[in-house]
N, C-alpha and C. Protein backbone atom coordinates (compact mmCIF):
# COMPACT_ATOMS: atom_id res chain seq x y z
N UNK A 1 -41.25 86.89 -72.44
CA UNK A 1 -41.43 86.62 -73.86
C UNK A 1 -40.32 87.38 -74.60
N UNK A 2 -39.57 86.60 -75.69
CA UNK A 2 -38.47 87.50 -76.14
C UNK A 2 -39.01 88.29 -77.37
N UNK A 3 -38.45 89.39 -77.51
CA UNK A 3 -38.91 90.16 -78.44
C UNK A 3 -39.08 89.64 -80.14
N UNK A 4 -39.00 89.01 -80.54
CA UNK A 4 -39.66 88.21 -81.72
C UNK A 4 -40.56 87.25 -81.33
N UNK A 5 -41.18 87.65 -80.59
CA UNK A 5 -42.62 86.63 -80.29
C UNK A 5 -43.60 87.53 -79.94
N UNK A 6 -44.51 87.49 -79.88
CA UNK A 6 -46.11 88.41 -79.13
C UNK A 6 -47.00 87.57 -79.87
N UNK A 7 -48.15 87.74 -78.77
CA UNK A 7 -49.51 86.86 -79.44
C UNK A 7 -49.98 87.28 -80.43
N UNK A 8 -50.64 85.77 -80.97
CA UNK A 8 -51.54 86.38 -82.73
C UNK A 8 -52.36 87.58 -82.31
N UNK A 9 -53.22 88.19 -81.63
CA UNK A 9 -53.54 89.22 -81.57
C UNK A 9 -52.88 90.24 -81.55
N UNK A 10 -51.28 90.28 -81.14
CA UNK A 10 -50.68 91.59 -81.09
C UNK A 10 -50.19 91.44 -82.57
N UNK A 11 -49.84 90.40 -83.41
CA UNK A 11 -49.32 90.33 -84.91
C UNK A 11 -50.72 91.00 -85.81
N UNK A 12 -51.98 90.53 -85.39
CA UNK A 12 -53.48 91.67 -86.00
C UNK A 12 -53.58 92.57 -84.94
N UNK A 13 -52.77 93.40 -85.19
CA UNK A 13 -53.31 94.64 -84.83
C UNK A 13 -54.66 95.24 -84.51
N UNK A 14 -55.11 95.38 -86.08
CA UNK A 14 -55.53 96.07 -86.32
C UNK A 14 -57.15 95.88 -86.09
N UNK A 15 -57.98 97.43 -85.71
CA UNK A 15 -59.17 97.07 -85.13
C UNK A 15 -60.10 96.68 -86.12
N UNK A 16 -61.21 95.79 -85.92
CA UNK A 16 -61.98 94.83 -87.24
C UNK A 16 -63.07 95.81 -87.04
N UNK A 17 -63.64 96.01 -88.26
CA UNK A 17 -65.11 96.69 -88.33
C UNK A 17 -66.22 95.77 -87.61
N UNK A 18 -67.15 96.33 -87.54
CA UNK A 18 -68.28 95.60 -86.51
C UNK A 18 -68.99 94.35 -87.45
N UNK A 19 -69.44 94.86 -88.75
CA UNK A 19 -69.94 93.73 -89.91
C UNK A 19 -69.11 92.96 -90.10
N UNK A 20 -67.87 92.04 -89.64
CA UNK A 20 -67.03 91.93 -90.27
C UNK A 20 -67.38 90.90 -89.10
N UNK A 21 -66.87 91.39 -87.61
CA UNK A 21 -66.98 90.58 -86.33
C UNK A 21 -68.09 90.03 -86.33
N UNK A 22 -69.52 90.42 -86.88
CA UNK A 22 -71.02 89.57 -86.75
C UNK A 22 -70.58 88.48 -87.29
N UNK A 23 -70.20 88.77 -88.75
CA UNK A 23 -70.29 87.63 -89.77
C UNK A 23 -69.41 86.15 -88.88
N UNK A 24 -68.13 87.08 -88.70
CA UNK A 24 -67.55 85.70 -87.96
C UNK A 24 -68.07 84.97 -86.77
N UNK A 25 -69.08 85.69 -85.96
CA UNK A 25 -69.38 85.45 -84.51
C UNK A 25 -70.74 85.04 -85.24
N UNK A 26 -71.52 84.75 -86.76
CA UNK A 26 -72.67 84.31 -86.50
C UNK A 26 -73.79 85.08 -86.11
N UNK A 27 -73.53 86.16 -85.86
CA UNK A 27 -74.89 87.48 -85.30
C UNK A 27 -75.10 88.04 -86.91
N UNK A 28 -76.69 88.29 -87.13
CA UNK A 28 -76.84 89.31 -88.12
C UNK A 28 -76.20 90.28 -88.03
N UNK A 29 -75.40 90.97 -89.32
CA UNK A 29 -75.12 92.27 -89.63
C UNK A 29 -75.28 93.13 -89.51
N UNK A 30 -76.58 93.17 -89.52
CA UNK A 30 -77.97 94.31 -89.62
C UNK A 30 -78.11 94.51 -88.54
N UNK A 31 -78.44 93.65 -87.50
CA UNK A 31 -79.16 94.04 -86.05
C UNK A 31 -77.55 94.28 -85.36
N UNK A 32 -76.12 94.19 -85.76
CA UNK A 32 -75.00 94.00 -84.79
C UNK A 32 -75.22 95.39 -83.63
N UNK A 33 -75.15 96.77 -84.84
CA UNK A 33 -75.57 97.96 -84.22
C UNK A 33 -76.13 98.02 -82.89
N UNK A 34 -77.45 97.95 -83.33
CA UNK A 34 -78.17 97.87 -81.94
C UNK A 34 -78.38 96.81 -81.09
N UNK A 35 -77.46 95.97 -81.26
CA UNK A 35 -77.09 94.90 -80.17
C UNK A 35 -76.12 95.79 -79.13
N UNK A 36 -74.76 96.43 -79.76
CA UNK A 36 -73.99 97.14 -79.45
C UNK A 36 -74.44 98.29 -78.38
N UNK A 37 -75.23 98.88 -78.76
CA UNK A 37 -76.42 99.89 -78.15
C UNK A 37 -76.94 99.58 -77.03
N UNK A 38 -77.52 98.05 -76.93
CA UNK A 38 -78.24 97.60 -76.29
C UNK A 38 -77.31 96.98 -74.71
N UNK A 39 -76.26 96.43 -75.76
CA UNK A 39 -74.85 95.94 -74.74
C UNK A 39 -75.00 94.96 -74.48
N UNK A 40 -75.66 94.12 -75.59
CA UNK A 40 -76.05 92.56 -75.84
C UNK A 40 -75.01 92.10 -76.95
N UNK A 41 -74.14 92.90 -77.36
CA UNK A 41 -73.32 92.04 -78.46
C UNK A 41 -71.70 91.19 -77.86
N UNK A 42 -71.79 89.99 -78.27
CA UNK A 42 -71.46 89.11 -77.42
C UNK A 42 -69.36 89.56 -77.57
N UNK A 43 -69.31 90.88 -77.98
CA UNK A 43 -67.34 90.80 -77.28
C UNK A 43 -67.66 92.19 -77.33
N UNK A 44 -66.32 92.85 -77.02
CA UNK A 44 -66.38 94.14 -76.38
C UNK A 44 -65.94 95.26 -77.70
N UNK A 45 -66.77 96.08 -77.74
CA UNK A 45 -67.08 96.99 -78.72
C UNK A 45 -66.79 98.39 -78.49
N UNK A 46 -65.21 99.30 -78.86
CA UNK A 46 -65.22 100.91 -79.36
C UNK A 46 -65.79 101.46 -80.14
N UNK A 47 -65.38 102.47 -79.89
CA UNK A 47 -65.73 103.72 -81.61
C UNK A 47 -64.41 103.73 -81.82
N UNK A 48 -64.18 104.31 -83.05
CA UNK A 48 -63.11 104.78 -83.75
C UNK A 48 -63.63 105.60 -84.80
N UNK A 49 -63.28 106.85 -85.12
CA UNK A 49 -63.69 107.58 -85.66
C UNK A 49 -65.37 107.81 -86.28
N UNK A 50 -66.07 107.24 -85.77
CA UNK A 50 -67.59 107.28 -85.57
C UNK A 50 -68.03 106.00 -86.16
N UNK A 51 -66.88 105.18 -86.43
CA UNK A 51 -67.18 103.54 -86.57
C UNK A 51 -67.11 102.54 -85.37
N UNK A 52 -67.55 101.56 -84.96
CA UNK A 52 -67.41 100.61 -84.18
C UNK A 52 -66.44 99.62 -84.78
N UNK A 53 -65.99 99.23 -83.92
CA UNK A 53 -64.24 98.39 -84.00
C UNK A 53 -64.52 97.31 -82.90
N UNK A 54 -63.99 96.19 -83.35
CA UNK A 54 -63.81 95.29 -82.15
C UNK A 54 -62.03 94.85 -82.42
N UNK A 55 -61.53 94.78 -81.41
CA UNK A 55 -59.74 94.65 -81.45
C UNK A 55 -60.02 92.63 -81.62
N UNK A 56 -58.95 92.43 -81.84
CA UNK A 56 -58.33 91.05 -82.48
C UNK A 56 -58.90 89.82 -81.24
N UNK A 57 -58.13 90.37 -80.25
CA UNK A 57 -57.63 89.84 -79.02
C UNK A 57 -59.18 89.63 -78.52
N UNK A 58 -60.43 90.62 -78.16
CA UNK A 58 -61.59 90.61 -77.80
C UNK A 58 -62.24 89.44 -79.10
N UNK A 59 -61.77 89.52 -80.01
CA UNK A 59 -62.45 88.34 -81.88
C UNK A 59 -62.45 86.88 -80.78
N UNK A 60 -61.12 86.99 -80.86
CA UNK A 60 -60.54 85.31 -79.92
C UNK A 60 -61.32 85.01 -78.77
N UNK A 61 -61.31 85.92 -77.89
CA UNK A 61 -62.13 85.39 -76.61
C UNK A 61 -63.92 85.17 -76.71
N UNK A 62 -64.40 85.90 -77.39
CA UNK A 62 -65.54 85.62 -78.08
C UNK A 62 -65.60 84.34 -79.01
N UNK A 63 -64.77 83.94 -79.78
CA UNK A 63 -65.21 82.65 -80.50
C UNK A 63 -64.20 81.45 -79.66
N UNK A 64 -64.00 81.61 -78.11
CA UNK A 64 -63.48 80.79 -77.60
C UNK A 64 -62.41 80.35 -78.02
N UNK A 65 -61.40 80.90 -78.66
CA UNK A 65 -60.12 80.51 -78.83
C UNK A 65 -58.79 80.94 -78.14
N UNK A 66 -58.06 80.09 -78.04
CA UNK A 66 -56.52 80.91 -77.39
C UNK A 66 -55.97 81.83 -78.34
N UNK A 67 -55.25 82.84 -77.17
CA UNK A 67 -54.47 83.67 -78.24
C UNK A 67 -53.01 83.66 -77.83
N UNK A 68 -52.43 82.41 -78.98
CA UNK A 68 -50.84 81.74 -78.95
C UNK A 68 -50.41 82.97 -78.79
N UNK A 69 -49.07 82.73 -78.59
CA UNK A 69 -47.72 83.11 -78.41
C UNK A 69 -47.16 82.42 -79.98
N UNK A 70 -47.00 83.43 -80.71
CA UNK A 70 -46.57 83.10 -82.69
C UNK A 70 -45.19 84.04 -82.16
N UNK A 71 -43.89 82.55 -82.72
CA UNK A 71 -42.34 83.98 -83.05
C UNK A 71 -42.43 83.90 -84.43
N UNK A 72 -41.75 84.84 -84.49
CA UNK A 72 -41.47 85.39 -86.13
C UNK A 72 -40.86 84.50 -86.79
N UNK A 73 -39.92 83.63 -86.98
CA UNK A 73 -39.34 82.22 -87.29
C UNK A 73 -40.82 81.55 -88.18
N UNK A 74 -41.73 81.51 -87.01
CA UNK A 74 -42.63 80.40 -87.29
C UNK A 74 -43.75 81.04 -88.10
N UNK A 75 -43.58 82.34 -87.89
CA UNK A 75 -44.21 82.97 -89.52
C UNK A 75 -43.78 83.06 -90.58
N UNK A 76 -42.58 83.39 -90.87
CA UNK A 76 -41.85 83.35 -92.04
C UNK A 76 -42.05 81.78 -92.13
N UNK A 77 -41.58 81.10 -91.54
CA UNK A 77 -41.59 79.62 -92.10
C UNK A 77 -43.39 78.95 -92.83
N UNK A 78 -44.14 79.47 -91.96
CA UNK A 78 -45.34 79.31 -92.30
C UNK A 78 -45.59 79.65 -93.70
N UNK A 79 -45.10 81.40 -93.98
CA UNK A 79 -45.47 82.25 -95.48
C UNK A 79 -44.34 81.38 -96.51
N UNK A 80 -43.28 80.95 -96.11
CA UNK A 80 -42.73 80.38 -97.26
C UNK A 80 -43.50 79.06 -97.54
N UNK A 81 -43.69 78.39 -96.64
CA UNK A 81 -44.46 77.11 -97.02
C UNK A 81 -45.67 77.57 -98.00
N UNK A 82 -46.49 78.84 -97.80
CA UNK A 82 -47.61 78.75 -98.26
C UNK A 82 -46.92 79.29 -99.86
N UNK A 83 -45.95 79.91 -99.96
CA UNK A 83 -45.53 80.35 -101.06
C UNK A 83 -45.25 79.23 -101.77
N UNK A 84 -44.71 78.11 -101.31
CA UNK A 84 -44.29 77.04 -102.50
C UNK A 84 -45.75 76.26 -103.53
N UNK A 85 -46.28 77.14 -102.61
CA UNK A 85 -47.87 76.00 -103.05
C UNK A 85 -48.63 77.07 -103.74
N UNK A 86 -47.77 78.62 -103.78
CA UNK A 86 -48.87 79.03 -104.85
C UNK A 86 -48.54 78.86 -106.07
């Protein structure tokens, strides 16, 4: 892979709060916790500083999606398109 490309998960970084992953995955909010606890919550779950995090890459394989290969070209081209339309 050449270095202006990595998968949409490596472009989101960043780790998602746990309420955040229910909502998208369809699980109550409320009960996500002690699903987590239980080791019934359906993708794979850290701590991070005494919060629960689920990473990008674990989001995707849980709601059954691929995680492309995005180059940078085809993002910029993407954000300008969306720019003409705001």
């Amino acid at each position: 892979m050449n270095p202006s490309a990595r998968r949409l998960s490596q472009w989101l970084g960043e780790p998602m709060p746990l309420r955040k992953v229910a909502d998208l995955l369809g699980v109550d909010a409320a009960k996500a916790c002690g699903l987590v606890r239980g080791g019934r919550f359906p993708c794979r779950v850290t701590k991070e500083k005494g919060k629960y995090v689920v990473l990008p890459a674990d989001v995707l394989v849980a709601m059954g999606l691929d995680d492309p290969i995005v180059r940078i070209v085809d993002l910029l081209a993407g954000a300008e398109f969306a720019r003409r339309w705001d």
